[in-house]
PDB file of N, CA and C in Angstrom:
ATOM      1  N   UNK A   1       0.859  -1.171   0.000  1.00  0.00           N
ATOM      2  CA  UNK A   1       0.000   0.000   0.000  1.00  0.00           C
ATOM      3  C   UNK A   1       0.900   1.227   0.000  1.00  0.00           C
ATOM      4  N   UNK A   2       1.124   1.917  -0.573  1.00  0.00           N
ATOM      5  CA  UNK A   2       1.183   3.290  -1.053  1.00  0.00           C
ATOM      6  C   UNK A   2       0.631   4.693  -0.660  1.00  0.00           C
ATOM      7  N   UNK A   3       0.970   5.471  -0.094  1.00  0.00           N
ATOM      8  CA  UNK A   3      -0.223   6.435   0.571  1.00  0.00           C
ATOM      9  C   UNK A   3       0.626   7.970   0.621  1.00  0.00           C
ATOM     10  N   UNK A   4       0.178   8.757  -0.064  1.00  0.00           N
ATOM     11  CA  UNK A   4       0.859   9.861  -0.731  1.00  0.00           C
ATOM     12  C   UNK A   4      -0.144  11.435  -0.085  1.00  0.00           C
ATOM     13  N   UNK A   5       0.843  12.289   0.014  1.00  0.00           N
ATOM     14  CA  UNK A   5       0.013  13.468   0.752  1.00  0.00           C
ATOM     15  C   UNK A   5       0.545  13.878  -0.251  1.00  0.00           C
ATOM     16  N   UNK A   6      -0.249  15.189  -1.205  1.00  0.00           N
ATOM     17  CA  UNK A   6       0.150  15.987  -1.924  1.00  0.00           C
ATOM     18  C   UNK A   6       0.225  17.540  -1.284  1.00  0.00           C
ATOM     19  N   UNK A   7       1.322  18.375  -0.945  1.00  0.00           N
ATOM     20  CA  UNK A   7       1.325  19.579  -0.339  1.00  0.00           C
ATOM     21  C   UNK A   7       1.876  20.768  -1.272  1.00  0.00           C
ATOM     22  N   UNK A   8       1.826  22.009  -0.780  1.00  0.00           N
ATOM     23  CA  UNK A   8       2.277  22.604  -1.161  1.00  0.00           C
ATOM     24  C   UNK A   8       1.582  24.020  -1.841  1.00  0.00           C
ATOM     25  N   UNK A   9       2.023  25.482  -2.272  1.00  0.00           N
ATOM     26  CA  UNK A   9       1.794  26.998  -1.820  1.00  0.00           C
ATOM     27  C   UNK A   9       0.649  26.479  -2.789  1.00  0.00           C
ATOM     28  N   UNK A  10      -0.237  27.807  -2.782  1.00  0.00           N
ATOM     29  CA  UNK A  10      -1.013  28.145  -3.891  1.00  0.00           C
ATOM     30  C   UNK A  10      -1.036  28.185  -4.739  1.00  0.00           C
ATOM     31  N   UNK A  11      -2.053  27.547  -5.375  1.00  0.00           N
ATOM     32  CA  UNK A  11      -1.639  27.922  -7.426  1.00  0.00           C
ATOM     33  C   UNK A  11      -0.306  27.562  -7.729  1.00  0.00           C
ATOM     34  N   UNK A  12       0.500  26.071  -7.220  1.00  0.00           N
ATOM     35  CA  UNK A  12       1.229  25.772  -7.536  1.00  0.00           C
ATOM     36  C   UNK A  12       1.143  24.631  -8.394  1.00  0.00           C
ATOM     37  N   UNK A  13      -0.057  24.233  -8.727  1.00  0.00           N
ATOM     38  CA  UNK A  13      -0.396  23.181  -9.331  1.00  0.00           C
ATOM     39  C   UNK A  13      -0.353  21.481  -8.811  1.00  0.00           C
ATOM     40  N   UNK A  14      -0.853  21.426  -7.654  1.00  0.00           N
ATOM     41  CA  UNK A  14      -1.189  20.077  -6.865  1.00  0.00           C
ATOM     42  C   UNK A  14      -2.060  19.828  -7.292  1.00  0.00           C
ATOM     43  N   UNK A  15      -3.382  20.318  -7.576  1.00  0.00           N
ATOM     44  CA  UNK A  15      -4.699  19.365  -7.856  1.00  0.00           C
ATOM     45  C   UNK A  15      -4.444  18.494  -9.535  1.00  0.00           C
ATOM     46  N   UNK A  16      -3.506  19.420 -10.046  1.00  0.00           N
ATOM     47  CA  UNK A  16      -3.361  19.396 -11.573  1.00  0.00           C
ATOM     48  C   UNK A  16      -2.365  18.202 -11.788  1.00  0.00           C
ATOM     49  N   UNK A  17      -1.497  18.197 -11.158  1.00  0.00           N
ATOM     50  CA  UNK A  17      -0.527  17.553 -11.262  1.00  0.00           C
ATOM     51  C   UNK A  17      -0.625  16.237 -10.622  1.00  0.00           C
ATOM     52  N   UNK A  18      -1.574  16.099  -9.502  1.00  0.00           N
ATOM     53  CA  UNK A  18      -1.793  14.935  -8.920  1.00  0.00           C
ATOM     54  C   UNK A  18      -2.922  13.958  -9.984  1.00  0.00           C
ATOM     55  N   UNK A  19      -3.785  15.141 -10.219  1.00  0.00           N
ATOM     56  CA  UNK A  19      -4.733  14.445 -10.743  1.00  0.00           C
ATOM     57  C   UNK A  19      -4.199  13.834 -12.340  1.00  0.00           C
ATOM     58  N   UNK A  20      -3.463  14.386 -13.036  1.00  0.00           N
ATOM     59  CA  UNK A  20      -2.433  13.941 -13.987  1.00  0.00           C
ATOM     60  C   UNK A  20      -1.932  12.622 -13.745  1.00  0.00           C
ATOM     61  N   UNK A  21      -1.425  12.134 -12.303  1.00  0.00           N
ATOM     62  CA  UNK A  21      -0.704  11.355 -12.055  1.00  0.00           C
ATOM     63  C   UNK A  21      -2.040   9.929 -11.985  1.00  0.00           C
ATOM     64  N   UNK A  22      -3.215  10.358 -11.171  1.00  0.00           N
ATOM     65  CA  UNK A  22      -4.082   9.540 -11.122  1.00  0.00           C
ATOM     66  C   UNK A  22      -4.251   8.693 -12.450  1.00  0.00           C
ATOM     67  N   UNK A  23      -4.440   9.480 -13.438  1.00  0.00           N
ATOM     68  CA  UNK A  23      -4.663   9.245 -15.193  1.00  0.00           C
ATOM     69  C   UNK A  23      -3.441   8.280 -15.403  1.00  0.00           C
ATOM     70  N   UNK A  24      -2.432   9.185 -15.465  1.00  0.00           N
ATOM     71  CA  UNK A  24      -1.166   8.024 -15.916  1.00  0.00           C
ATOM     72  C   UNK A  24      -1.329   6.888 -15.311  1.00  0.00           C
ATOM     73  N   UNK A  25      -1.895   6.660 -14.078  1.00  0.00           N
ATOM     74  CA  UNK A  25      -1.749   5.093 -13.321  1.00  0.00           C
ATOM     75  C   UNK A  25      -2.921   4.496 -13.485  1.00  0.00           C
ATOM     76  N   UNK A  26      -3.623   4.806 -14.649  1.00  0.00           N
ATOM     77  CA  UNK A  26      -4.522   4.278 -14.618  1.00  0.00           C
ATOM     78  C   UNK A  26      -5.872   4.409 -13.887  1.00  0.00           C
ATOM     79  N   UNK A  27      -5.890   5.296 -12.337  1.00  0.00           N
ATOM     80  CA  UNK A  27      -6.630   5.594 -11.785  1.00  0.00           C
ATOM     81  C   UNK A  27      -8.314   6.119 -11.943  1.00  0.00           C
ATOM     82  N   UNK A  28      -7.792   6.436 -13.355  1.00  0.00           N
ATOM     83  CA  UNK A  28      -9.599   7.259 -13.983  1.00  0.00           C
ATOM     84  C   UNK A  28      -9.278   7.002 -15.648  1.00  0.00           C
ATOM     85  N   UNK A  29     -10.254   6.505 -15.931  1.00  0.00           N
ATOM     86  CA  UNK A  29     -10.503   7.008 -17.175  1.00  0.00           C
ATOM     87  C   UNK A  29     -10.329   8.182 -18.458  1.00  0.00           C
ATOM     88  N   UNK A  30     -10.169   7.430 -19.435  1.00  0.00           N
ATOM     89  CA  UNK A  30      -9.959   8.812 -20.480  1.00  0.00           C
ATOM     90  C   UNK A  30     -11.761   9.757 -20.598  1.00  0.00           C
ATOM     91  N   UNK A  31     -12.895   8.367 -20.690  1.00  0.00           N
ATOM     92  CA  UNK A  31     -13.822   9.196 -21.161  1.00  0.00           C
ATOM     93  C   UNK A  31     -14.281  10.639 -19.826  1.00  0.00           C
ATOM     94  N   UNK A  32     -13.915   9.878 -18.521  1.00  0.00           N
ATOM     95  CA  UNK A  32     -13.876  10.989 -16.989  1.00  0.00           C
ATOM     96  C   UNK A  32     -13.128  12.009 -17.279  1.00  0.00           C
ATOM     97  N   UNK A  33     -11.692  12.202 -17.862  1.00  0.00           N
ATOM     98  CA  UNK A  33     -11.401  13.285 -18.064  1.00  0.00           C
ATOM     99  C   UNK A  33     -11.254  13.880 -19.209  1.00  0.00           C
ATOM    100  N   UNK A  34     -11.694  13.521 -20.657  1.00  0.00           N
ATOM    101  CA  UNK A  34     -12.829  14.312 -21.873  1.00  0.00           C
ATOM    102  C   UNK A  34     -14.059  14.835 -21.402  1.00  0.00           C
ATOM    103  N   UNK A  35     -14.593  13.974 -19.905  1.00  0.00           N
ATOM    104  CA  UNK A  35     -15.815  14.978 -19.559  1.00  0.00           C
ATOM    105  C   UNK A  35     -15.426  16.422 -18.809  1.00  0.00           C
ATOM    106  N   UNK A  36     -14.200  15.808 -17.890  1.00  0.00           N
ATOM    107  CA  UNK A  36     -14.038  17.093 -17.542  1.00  0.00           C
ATOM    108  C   UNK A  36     -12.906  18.271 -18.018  1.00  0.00           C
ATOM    109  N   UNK A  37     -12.821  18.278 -19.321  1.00  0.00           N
ATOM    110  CA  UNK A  37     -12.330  19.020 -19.900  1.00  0.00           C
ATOM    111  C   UNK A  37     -13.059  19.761 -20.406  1.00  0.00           C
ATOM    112  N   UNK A  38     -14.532  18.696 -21.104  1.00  0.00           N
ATOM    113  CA  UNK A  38     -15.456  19.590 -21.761  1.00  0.00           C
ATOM    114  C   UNK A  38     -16.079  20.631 -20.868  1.00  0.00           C
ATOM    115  N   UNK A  39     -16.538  20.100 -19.512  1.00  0.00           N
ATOM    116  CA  UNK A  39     -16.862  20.932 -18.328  1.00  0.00           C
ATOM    117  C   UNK A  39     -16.028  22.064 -18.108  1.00  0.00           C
ATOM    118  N   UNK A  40     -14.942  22.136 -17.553  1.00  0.00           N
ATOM    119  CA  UNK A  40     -14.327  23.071 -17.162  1.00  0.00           C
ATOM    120  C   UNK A  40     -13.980  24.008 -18.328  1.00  0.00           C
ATOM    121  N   UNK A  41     -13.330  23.506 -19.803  1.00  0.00           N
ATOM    122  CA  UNK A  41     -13.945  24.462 -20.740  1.00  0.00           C
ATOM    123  C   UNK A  41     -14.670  25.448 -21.066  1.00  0.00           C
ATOM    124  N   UNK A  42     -16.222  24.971 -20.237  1.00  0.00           N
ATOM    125  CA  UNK A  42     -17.182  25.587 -20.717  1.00  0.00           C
ATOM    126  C   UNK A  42     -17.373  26.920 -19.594  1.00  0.00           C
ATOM    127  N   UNK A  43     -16.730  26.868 -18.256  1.00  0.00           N
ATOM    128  CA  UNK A  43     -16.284  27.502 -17.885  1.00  0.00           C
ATOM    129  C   UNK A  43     -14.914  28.464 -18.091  1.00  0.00           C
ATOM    130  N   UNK A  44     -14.086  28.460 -19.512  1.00  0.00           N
ATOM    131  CA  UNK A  44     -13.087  29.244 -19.733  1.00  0.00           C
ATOM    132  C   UNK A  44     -11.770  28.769 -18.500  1.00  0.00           C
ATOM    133  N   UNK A  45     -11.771  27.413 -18.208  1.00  0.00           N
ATOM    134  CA  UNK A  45     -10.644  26.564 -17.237  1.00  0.00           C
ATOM    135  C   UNK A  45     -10.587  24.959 -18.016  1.00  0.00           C
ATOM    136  N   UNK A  46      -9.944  25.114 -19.326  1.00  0.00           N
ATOM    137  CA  UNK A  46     -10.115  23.967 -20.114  1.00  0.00           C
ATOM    138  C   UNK A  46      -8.736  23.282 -19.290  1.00  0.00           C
ATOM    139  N   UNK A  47      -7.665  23.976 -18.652  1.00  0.00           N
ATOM    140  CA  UNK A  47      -6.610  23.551 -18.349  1.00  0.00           C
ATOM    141  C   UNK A  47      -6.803  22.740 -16.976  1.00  0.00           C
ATOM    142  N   UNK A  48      -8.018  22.716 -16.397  1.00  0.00           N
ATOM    143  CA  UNK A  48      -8.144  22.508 -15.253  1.00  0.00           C
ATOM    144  C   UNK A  48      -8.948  21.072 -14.950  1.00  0.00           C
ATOM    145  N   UNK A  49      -8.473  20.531 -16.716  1.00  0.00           N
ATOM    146  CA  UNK A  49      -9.362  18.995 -16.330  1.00  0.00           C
ATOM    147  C   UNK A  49      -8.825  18.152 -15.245  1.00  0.00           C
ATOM    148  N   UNK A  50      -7.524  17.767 -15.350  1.00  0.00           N
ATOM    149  CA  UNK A  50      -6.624  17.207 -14.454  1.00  0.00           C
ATOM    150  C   UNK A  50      -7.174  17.433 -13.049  1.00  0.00           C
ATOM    151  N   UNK A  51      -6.999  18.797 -12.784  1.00  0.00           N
ATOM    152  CA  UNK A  51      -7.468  19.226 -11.081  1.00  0.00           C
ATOM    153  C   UNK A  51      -8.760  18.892 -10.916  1.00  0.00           C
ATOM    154  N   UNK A  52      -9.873  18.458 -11.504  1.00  0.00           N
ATOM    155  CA  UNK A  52     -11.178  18.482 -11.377  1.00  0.00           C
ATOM    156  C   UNK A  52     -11.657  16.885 -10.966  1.00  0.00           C
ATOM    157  N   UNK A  53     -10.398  16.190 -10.866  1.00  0.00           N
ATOM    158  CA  UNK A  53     -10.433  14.194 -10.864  1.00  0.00           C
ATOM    159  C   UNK A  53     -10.705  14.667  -9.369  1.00  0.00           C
ATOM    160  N   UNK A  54     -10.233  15.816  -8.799  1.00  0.00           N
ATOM    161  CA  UNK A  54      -9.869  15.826  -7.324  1.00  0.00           C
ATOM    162  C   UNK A  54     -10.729  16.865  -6.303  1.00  0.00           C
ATOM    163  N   UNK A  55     -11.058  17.892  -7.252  1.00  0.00           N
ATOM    164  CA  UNK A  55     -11.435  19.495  -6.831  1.00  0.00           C
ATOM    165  C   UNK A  55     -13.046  19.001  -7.125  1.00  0.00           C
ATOM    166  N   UNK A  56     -14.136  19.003  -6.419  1.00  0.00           N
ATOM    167  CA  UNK A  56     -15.452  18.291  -6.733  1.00  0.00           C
ATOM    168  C   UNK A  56     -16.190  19.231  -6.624  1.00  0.00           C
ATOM    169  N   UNK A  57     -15.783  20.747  -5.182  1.00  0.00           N
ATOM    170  CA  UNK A  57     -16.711  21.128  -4.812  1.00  0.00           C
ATOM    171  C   UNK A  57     -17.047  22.181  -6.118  1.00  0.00           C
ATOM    172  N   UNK A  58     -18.267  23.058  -6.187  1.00  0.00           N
ATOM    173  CA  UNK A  58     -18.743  23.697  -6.912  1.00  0.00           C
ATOM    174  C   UNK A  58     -17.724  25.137  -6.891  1.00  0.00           C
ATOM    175  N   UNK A  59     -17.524  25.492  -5.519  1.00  0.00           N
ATOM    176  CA  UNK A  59     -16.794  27.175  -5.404  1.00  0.00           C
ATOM    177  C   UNK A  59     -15.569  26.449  -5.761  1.00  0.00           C
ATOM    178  N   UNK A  60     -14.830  25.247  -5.414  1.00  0.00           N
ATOM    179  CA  UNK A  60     -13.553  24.950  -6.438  1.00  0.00           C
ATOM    180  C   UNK A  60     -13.291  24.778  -7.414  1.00  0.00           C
ATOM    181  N   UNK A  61     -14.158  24.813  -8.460  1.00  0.00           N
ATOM    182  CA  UNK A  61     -14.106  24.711  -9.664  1.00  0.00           C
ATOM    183  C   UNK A  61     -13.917  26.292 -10.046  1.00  0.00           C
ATOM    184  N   UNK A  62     -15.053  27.122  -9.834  1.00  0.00           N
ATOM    185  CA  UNK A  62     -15.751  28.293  -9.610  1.00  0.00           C
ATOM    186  C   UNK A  62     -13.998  28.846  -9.722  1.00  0.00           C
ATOM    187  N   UNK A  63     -13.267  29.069  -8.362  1.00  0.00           N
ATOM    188  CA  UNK A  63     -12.761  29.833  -8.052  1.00  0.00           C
ATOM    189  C   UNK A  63     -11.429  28.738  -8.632  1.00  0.00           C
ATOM    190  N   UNK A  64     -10.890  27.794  -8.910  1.00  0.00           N
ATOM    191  CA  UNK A  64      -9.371  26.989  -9.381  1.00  0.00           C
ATOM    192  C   UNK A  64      -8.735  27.020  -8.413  1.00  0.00           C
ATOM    193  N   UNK A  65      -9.219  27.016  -6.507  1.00  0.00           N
ATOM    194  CA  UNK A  65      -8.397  26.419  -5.933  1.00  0.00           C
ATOM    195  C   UNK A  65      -9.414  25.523  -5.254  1.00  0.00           C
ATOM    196  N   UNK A  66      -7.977  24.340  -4.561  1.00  0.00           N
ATOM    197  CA  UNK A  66      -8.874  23.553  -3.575  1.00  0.00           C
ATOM    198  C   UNK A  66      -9.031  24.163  -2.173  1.00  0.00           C
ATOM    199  N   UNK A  67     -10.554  23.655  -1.665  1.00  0.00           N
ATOM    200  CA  UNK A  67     -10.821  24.335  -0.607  1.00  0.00           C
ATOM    201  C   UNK A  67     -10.844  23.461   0.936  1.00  0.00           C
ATOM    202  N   UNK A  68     -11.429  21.911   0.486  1.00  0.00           N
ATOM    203  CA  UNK A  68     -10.948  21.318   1.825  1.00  0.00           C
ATOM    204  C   UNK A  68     -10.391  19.707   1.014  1.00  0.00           C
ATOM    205  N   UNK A  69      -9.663  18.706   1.736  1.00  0.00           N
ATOM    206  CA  UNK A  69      -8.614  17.675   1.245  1.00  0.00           C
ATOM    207  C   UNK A  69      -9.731  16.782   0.082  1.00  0.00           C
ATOM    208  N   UNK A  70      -8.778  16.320  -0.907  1.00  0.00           N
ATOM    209  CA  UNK A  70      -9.473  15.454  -1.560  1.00  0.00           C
ATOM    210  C   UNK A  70      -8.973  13.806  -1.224  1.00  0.00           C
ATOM    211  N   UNK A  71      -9.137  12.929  -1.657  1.00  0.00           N
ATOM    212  CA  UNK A  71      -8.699  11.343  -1.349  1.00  0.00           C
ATOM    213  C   UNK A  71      -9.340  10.735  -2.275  1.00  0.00           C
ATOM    214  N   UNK A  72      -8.070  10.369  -2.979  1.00  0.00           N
ATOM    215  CA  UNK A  72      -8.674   9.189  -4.491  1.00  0.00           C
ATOM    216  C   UNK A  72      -7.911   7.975  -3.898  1.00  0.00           C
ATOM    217  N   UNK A  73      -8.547   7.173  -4.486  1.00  0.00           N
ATOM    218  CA  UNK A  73      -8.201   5.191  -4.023  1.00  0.00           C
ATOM    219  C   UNK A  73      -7.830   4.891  -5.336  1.00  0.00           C
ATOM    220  N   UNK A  74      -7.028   4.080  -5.957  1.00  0.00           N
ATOM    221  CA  UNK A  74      -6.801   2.995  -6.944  1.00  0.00           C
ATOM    222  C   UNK A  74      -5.691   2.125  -6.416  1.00  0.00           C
ATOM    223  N   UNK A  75      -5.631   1.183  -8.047  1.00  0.00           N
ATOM    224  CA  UNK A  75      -4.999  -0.142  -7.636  1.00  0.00           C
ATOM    225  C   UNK A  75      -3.781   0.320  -9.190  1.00  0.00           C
ATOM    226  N   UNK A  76      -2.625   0.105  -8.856  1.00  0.00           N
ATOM    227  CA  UNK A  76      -1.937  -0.088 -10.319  1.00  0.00           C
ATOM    228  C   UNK A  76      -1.681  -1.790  -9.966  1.00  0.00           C
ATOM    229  N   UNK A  77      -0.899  -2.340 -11.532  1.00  0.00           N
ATOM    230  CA  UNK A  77       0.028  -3.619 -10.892  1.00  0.00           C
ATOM    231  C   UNK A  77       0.166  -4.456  -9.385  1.00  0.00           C
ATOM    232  N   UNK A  78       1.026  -3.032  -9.088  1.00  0.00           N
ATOM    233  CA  UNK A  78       1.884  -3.308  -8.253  1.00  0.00           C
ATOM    234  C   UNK A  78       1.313  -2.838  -6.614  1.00  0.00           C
ATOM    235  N   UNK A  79       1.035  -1.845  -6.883  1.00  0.00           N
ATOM    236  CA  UNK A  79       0.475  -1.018  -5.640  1.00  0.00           C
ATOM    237  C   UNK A  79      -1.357  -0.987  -5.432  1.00  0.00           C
ATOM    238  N   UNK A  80      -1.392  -0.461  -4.202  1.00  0.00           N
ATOM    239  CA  UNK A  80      -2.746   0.154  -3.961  1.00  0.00           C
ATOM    240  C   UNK A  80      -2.587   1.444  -3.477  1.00  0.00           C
ATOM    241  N   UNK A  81      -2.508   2.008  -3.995  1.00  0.00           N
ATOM    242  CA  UNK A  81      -2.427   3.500  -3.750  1.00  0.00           C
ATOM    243  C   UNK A  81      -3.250   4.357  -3.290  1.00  0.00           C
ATOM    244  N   UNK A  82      -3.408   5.368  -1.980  1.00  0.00           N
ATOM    245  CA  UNK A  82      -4.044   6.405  -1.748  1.00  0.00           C
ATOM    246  C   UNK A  82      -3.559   7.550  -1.499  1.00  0.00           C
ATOM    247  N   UNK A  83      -4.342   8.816  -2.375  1.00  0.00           N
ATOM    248  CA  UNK A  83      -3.439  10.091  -2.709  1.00  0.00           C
ATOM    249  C   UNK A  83      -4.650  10.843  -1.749  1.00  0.00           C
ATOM    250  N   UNK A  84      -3.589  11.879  -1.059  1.00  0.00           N
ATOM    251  CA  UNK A  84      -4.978  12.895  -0.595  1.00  0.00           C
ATOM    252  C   UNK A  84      -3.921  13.991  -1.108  1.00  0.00           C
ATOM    253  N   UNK A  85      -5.126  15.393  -1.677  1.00  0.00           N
ATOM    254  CA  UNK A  85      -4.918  16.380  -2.095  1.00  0.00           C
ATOM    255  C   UNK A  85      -5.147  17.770  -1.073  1.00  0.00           C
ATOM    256  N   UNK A  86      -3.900  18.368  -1.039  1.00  0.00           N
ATOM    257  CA  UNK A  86      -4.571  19.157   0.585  1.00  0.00           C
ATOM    258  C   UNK A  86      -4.629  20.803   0.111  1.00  0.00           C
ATOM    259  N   UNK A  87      -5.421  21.345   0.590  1.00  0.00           N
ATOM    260  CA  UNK A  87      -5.366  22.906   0.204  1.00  0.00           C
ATOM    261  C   UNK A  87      -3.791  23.425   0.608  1.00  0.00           C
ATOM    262  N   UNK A  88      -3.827  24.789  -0.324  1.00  0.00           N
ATOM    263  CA  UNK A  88      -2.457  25.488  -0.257  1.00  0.00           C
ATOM    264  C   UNK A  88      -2.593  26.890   0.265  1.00  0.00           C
ATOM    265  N   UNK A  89      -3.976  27.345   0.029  1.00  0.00           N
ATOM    266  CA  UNK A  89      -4.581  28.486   0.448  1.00  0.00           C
ATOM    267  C   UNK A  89      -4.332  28.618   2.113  1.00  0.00           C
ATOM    268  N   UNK A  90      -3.458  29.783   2.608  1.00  0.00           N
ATOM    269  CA  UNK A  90      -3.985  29.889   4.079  1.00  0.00           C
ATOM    270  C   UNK A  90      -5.288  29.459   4.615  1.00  0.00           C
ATOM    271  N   UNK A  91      -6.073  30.275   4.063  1.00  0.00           N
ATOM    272  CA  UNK A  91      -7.357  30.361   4.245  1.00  0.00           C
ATOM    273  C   UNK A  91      -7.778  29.256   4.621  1.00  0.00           C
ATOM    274  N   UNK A  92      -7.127  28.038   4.545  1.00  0.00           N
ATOM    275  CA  UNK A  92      -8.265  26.704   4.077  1.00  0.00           C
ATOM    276  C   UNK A  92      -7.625  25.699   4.968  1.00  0.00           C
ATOM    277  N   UNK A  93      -6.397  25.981   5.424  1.00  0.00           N
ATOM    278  CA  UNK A  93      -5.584  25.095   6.299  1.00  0.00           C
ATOM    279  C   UNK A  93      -5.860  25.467   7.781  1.00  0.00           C
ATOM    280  N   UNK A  94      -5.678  24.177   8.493  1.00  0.00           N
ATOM    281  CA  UNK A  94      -6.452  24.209   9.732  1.00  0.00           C
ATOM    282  C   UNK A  94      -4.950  23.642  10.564  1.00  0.00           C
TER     283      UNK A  94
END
């Protein structure tokens, strides 16, 4: 088992980059993130499909940061992996 904290400042690209990583391992689907490309697109944040595997709530989409932790589960090969995604915003850290 595998178990990964993603940290780090604002708008540094954790939701994006994690959620990237989810994809590469297989974790989600291509047609899950063509949906949420088309989604966030349609909001003028086409770049923000990646972060959106992770970012669920409505004002995080809204606003492109995360606001409280996310936690995705998968299996590759080898591992079982669990990623949590943690806000970077002062604001949001406890």
């Amino acid at each position: 088992h595998l178990n990964v904290v993603v940290i780090g400042h604002v708008d540094s690209g954790k939701s994006t980059a994690t959620g990237h990583l989810i994809y590469q391992c297989g974790g989600i689907d291509k047609r899950a993130i063509e949906k949420f490309e088309k989604e966030a697109a349609e909001l003028g944040k086409g770049s923000f499909k990646y972060a959106w595997v992770l970012d669920k709530l409505k004002a995080e989409r809204e606003r492109g940061i995360t606001i409280d932790i996310a936690l995705w589960k998968f299996e590759t090969p080898r591992y079982y992996v669990t990623v949590i995604d943690a806000p970077g915003h002062r604001d949001f850290i406890k």
